[in-house]
Every structure is written in structure tokens, then in C-alpha cells.
Protein backbone atom coordinates (compact mmCIF):
# COMPACT_ATOMS: atom_id res chain seq x y z
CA UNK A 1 -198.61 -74.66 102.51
CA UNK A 2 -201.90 -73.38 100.63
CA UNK A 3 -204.75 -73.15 103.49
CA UNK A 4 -207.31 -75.83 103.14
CA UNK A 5 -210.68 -76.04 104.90
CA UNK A 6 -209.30 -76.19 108.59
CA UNK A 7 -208.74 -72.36 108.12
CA UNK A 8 -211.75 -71.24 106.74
CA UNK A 9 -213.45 -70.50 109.90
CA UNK A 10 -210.35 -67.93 110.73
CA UNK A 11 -209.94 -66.74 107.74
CA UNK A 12 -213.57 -65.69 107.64
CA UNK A 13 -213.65 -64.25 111.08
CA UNK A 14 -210.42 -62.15 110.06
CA UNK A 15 -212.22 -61.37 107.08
CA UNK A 16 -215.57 -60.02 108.79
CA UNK A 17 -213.31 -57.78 111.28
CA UNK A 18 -211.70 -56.33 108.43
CA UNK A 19 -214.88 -55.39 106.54
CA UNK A 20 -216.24 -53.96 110.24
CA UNK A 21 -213.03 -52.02 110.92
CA UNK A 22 -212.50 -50.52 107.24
CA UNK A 23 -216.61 -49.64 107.19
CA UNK A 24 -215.84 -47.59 110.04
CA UNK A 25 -212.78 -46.10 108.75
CA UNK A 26 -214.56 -45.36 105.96
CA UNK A 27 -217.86 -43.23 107.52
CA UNK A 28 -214.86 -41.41 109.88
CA UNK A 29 -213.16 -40.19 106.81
CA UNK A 30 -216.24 -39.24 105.03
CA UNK A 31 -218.24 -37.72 108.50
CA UNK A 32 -214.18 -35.43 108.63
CA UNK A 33 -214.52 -34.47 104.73
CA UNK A 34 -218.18 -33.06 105.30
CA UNK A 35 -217.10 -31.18 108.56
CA UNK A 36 -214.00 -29.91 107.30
CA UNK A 37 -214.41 -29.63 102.99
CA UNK A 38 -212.38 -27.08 102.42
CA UNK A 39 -209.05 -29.80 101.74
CA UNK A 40 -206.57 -30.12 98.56
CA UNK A 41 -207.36 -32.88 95.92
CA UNK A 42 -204.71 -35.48 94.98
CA UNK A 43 -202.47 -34.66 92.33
CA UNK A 44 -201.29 -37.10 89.27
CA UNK A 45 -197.72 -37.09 91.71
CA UNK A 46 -199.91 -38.02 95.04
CA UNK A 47 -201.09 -41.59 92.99
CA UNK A 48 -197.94 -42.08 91.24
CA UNK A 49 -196.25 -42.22 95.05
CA UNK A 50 -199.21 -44.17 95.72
CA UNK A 51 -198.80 -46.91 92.62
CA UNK A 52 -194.94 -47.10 93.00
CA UNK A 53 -194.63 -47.34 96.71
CA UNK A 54 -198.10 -50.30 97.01
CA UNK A 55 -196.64 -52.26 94.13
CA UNK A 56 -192.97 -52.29 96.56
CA UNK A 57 -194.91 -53.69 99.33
CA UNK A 58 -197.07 -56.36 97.30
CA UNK A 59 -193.88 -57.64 96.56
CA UNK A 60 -192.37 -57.29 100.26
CA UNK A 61 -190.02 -54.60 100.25
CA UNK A 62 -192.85 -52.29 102.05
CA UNK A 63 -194.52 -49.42 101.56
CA UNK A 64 -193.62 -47.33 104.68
CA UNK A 65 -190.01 -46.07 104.42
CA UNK A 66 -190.15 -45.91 100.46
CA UNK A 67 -193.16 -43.57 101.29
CA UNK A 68 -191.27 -41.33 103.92
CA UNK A 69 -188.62 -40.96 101.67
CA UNK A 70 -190.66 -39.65 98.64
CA UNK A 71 -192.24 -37.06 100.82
CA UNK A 72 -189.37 -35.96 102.21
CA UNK A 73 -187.24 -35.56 99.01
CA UNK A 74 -190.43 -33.29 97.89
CA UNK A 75 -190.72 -31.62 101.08
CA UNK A 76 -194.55 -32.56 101.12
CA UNK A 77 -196.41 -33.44 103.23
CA UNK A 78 -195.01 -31.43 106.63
CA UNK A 79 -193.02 -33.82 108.65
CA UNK A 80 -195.61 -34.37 111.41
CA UNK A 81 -198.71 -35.12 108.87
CA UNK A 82 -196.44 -37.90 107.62
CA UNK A 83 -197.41 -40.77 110.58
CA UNK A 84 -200.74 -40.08 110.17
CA UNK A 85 -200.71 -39.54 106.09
CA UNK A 86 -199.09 -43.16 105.53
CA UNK A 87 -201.40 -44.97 107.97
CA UNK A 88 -204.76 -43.50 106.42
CA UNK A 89 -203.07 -43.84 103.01
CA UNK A 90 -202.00 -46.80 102.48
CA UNK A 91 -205.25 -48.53 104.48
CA UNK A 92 -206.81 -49.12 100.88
CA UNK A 93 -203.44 -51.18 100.07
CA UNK A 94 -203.04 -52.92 102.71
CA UNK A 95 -207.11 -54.15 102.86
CA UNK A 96 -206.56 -55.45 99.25
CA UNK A 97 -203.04 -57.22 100.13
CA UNK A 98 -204.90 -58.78 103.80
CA UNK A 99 -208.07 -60.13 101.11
CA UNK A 100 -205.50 -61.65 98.67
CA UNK A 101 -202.73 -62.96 100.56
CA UNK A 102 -204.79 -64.48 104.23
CA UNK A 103 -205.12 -67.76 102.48
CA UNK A 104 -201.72 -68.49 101.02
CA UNK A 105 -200.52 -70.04 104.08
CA UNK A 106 -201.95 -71.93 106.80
CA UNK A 107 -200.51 -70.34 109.84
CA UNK A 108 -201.75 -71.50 113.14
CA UNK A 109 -205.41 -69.68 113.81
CA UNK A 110 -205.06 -68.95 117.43
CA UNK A 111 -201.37 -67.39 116.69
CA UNK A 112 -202.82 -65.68 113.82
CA UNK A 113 -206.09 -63.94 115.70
CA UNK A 114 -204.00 -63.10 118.95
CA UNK A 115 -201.17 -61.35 117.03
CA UNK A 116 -203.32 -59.26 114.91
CA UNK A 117 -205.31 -58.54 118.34
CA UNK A 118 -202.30 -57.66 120.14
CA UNK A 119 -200.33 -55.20 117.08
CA UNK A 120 -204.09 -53.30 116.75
CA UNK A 121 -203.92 -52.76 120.32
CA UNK A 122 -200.30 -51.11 120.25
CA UNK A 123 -201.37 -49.26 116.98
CA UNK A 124 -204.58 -47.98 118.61
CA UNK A 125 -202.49 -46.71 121.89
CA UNK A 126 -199.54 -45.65 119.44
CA UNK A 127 -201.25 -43.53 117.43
CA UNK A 128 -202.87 -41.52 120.43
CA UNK A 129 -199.70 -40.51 121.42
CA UNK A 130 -198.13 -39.82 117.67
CA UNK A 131 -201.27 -37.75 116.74
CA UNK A 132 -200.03 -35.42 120.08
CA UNK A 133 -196.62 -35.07 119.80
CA UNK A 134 -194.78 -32.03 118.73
CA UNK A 135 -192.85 -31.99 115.20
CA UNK A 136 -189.37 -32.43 116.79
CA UNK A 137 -190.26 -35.53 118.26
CA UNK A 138 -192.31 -36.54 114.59
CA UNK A 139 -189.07 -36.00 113.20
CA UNK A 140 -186.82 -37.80 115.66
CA UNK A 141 -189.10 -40.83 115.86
CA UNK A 142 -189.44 -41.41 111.67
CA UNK A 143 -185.35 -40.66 111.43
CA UNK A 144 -185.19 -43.39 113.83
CA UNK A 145 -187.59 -45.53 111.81
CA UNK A 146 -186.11 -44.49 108.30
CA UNK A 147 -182.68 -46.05 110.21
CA UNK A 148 -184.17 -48.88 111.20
CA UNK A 149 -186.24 -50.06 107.75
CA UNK A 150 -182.60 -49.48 105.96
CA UNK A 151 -181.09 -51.45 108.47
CA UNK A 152 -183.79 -54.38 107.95
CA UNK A 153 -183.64 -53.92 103.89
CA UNK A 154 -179.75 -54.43 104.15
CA UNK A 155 -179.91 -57.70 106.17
CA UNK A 156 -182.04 -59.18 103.28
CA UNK A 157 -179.60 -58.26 100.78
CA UNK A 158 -177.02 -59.81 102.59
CA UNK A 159 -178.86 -63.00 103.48
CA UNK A 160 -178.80 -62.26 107.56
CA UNK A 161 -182.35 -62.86 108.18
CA UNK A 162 -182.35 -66.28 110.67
CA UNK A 163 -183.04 -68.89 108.44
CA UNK A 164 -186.16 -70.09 111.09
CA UNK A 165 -187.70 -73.45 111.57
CA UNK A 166 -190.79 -75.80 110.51
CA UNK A 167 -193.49 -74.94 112.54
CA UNK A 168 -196.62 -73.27 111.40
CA UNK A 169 -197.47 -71.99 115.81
CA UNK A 170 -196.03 -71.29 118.94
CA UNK A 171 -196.63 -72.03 122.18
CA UNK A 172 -195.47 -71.28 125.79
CA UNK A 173 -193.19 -68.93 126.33
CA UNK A 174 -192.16 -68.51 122.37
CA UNK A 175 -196.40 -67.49 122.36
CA UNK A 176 -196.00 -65.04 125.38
CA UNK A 177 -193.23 -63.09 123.43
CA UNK A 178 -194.72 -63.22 120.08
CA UNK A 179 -197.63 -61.56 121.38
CA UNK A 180 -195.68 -58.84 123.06
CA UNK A 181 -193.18 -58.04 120.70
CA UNK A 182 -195.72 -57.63 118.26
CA UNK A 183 -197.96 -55.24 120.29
CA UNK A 184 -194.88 -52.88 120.08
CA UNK A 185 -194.34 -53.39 116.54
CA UNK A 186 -198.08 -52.43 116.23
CA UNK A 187 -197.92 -49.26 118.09
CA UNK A 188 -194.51 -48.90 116.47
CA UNK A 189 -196.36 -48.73 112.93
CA UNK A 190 -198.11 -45.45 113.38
CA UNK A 191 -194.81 -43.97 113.41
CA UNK A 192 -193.91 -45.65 110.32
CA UNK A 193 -191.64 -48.78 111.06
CA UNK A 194 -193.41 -51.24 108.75
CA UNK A 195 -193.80 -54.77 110.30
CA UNK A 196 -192.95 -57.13 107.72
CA UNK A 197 -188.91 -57.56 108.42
CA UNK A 198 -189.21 -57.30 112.02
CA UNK A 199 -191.79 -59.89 111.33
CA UNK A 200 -190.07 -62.35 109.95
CA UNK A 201 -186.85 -61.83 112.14
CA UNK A 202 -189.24 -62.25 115.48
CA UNK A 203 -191.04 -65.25 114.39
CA UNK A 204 -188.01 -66.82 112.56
CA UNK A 205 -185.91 -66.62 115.81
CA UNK A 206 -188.72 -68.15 118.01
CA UNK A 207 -188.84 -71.37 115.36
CA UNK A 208 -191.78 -70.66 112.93
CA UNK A 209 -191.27 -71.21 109.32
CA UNK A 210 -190.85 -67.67 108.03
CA UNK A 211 -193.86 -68.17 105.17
CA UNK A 212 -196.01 -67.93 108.60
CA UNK A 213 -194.86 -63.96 108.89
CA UNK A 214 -196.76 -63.16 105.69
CA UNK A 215 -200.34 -63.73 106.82
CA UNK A 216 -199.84 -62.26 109.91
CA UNK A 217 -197.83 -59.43 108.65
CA UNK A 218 -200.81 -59.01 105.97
CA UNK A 219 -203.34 -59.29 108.50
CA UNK A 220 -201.77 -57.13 110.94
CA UNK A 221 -202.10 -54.54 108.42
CA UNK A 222 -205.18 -54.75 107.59
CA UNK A 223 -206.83 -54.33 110.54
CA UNK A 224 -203.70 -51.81 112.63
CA UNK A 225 -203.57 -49.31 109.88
CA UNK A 226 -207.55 -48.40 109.73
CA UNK A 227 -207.12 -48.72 113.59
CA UNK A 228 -204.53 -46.34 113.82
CA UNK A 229 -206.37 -44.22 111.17
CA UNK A 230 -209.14 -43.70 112.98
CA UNK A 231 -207.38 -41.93 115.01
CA UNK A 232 -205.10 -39.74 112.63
CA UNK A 233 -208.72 -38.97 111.10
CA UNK A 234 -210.29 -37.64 114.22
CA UNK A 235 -207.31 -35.38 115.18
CA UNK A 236 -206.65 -34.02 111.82
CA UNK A 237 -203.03 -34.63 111.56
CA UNK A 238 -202.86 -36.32 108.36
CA UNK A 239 -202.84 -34.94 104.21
CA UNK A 240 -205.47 -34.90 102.60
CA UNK A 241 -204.57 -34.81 99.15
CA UNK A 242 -201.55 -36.47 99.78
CA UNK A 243 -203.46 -39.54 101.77
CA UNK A 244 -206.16 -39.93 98.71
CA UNK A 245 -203.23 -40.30 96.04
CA UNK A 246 -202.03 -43.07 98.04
CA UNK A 247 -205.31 -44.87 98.11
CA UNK A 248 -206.24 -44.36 94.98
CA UNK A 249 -202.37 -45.46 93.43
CA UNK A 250 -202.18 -47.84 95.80
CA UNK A 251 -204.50 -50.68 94.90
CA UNK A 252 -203.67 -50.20 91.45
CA UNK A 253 -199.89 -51.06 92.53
CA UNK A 254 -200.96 -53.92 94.70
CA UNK A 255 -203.16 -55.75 91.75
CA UNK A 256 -200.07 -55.06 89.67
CA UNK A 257 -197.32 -56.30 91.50
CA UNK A 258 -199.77 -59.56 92.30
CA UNK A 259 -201.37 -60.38 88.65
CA UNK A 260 -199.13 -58.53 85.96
CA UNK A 261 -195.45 -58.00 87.27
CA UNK A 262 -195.10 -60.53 89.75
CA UNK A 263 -191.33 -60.68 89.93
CA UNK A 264 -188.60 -58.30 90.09
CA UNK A 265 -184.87 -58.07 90.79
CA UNK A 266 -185.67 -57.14 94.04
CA UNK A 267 -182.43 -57.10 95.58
CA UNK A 268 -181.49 -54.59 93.34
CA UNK A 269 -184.78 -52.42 94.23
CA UNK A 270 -183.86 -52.81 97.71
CA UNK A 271 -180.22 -50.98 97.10
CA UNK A 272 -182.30 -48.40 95.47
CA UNK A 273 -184.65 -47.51 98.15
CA UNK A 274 -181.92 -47.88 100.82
CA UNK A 275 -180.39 -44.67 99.41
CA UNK A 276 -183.35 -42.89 99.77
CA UNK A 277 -184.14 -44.35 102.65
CA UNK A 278 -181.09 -43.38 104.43
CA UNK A 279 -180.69 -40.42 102.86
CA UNK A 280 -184.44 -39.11 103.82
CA UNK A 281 -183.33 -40.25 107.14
CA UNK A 282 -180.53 -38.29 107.62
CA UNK A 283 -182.70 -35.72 106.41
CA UNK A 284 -185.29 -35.75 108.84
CA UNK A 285 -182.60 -36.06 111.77
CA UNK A 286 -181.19 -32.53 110.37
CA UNK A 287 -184.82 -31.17 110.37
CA UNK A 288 -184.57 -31.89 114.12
CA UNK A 289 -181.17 -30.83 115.14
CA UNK A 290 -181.98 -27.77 113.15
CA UNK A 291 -185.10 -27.26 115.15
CA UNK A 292 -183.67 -27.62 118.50
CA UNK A 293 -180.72 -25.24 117.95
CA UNK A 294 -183.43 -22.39 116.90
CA UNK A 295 -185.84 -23.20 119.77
């Protein structure tokens, strides 16, 4: 399954987007730190979160919920910086994982390109409309996607992902639905639903072998979340010092998990982070009820 020379050209072309996309992420963040300087520094908790929750997703739990969940145990960042705060965030992570992991397998190129083009158009939509809505609806939408990553992390546990086929691309109608499904699972990701499981359940049901989900899962990533952060950037709603930890734990955790650790009882982590998960879920939905009853 290793790519081979066919997929060079792809991978290169995925590659050059990615350094284009993350350049301009990049300048945005910098051009917003020199307009607005007066912003709190990362603390030693800010990369910890950052190490811990980068070193899940290298090794495919995700970084998303387990992220959420932190926060809201510590009641920091505010609920409707979150979005924004994991999407900026976790942008360093996810350009290391995209740079290490494109290669691994040899997914079909045209599949690969037009998936990634489809989620970073959903992501770029999505987060126009998270970075406006009000903190009730912040809070309804990431309790709903706390729900929904627990739900996900107990179907692996349990073995219920579809056990998919052989094929490294789609095409017809399979291709049509890929494409479309994963434009909502893009914009779906500014909000905090992480794409790997649904992933691999989408592409698994429509007959691809589910190794095929990682590169396009990794790719997606890579080029939705700076997408998405552009955005986040330009309207403010994001942490600062919160957002920084991340990146700065978070490549550290990703060059762990890949070169040092490498494996893990993971079904056991997952247990783990579905209590919090679920918990920080429950959480958030309070947050909301509580809100609407004093409104």
C-alpha cells in the first residue's frame, strides 16, 4: 500500500497547496498579533493540552473532542472561542501529520484532490457562520459534536466500524456522495466534529479499503483547518494563549506519537477520553439550558 512514483505528482501538488495555504495562515496571524498585541502568552498547561491531545490524534483517536473536553473541565477558554481556538490551534499539528502521513497510502489522486477541495470548501463557508453565532448556539452545536465523537470512539471499541472493501477510488454515484458528504464534514469541522471516524465509516460503506480514509482524512486537515482559521483569525473569536500552547505542544506530540511511542493500548485510551468526552458534553448542554432559562 506504500505510494510509489504514480503519486508523486499529487502528492506534490497537495504538498505545494499546503505550503500556500499555511504561508497565508501564517502572515494573517502575525498581520492580527501586530494590530491587536495586547493578548495573553501560553502557559506550561496551554502546551501540555497541546502535547497530550496532538500525540491522541497522531495515533487516530483525534485531537478535537479530547481538546473540548480539557477546556471545558478548566473552564478556559469561553465556550464560543473554543471553534475557533481548536481550528487555529491545532493547524501546526495537523500540517506536520498531512507532511508525514500523504505518502503512506496510495489512494486514488483524483478522489484524493476533489475531497480535500470539497471539505475546505464546507470549512471555509462553516466557519463564516460559527465565527457569527451567539454562545448558546456555540454551546449547543459542540454538545452536539462532543455526542457525536463519543458516539464514533465507542463504535471502535466495539468493533462496529463497516469492515469496507478493496478499492483504493470511487466512481459514479459512490464519487458524487463522497464528495458531498465530505463537504459537510468539512464545514462540520469548524465546530469541532473531527473527520477521521466519520471518515472511515463514509468511505468504508461506499467500498474503499478503509487505509484510503487516512490520507484524505490527513489531507483534509491540513489544508480545512488553516482554511477555517483564516477566518477565526480575522474575526477574533479564537484564544490566544490558549491557541499558541496548542501549536507549540502539538507538533511535539505528533513527532512523538510517530517516532518514539508509536503504539498504545488504545482501546483503553479511548474509554478514557469517552468519559470526558461525554461528560464535557453534558456539560456544555447545561451551559445552554442554563442560558436560555436566564435569557
Amino acid at each position: 500500500m506504500a505510494g510509489g512514483q504514480r503519486v508523486s505528482v499529487p502528492k506534490l501538488a497537495l504538498l505545494a497547496a499546503l505550503a500556500i495555504i499555511n504561508l497565508a495562515f501564517v502572515a494573517a496571524w502575525v498581520r492580527r498579533g501586530r494590530e491587536h498585541p495586547n493578548h495573553e502568552r501560553p502557559t506550561a498547561g496551554d502546551v501540555l493540552i497541546g502535547v497530550v491531545t496532538d500525540f491522541l490524534d497522531a495515533l487516530g483517536i483525534g485531537s478535537f473532542a479530547p481538546t473540548t473536553a480539557i477546556y471545558k473541565l478548566r473552564g478556559s477558554p469561553s465556550d464560543e472561542l473554543i471553534p475557533g481556538t481548536l481550528n487555529v490551534g491545532h493547524n501546526a499539528a495537523a500540517f506536520t501529520e498531512t507532511v508525514i502521513f500523504t505518502t503512506v497510502v496510495a489512494v486514488e489522486p483524483v478522489l484524493l484532490a476533489t475531497m480535500v477541495a470539497s471539505a475546505t470548501l464546507g470549512a471555509w463557508l462553516g466557519a463564516g457562520i460559527v465565527g457569527r453565532l451567539p454562545r448558546r448556539a456555540i454551546q449547543l452545536g459542540m454538545g452536539g459534536a462532543l455526542l457525536t465523537a463519543a458516539v464514533f470512539f465507542i463504535m471502535s471499541n466495539l468493533g462496529a466500524f463497516p469492515a469496507g472493501g478493496t478499492a483504493m477510488g470511487l466512481g459514479g454515484w459512490r464519487f458524487a456522495v463522497a464528495l458531498g458528504v465530505n463537504f459537510a464534514l468539512g464545514a462540520l469541522l469548524t465546530i469541532g466534529i473531527g473527520n477521521y471516524a466519520p471518515s472511515v465509516v463514509l468511505l468504508s460503506l461506499l467500498g474503499l479499503h478503509p487505509l484510503a480514509a487516512f490520507p484524505i482524512m490527513m489531507g483534509t486537515c491540513g489544508i480545512v483547518q488553516p482554511v477555517a482559521g483564516l477566518r477565526f483569525i480575522k474575526s477574533g473569536r479564537f484564544a490566544w494563549g490558549a491557541s499558541l500552547g496548542l501549536v507549540l505542544g502539538g507538533v511535539i506530540g505528533v513527532l512523538l506519537a510517530v517516532y518514539v511511542v508509536k503504539q498504545l493500548p488504545l482501546r483503553a485510551l479511548r474509554w478514557v477520553v469517552i468519559v470526558m468526552v461525554t461528560y464535557a458534553a453534558v456539560s456544555m448542554l447545561r451551559s445552554a439550558a442554563a442560558r436560555r432559562t436566564s435569557a
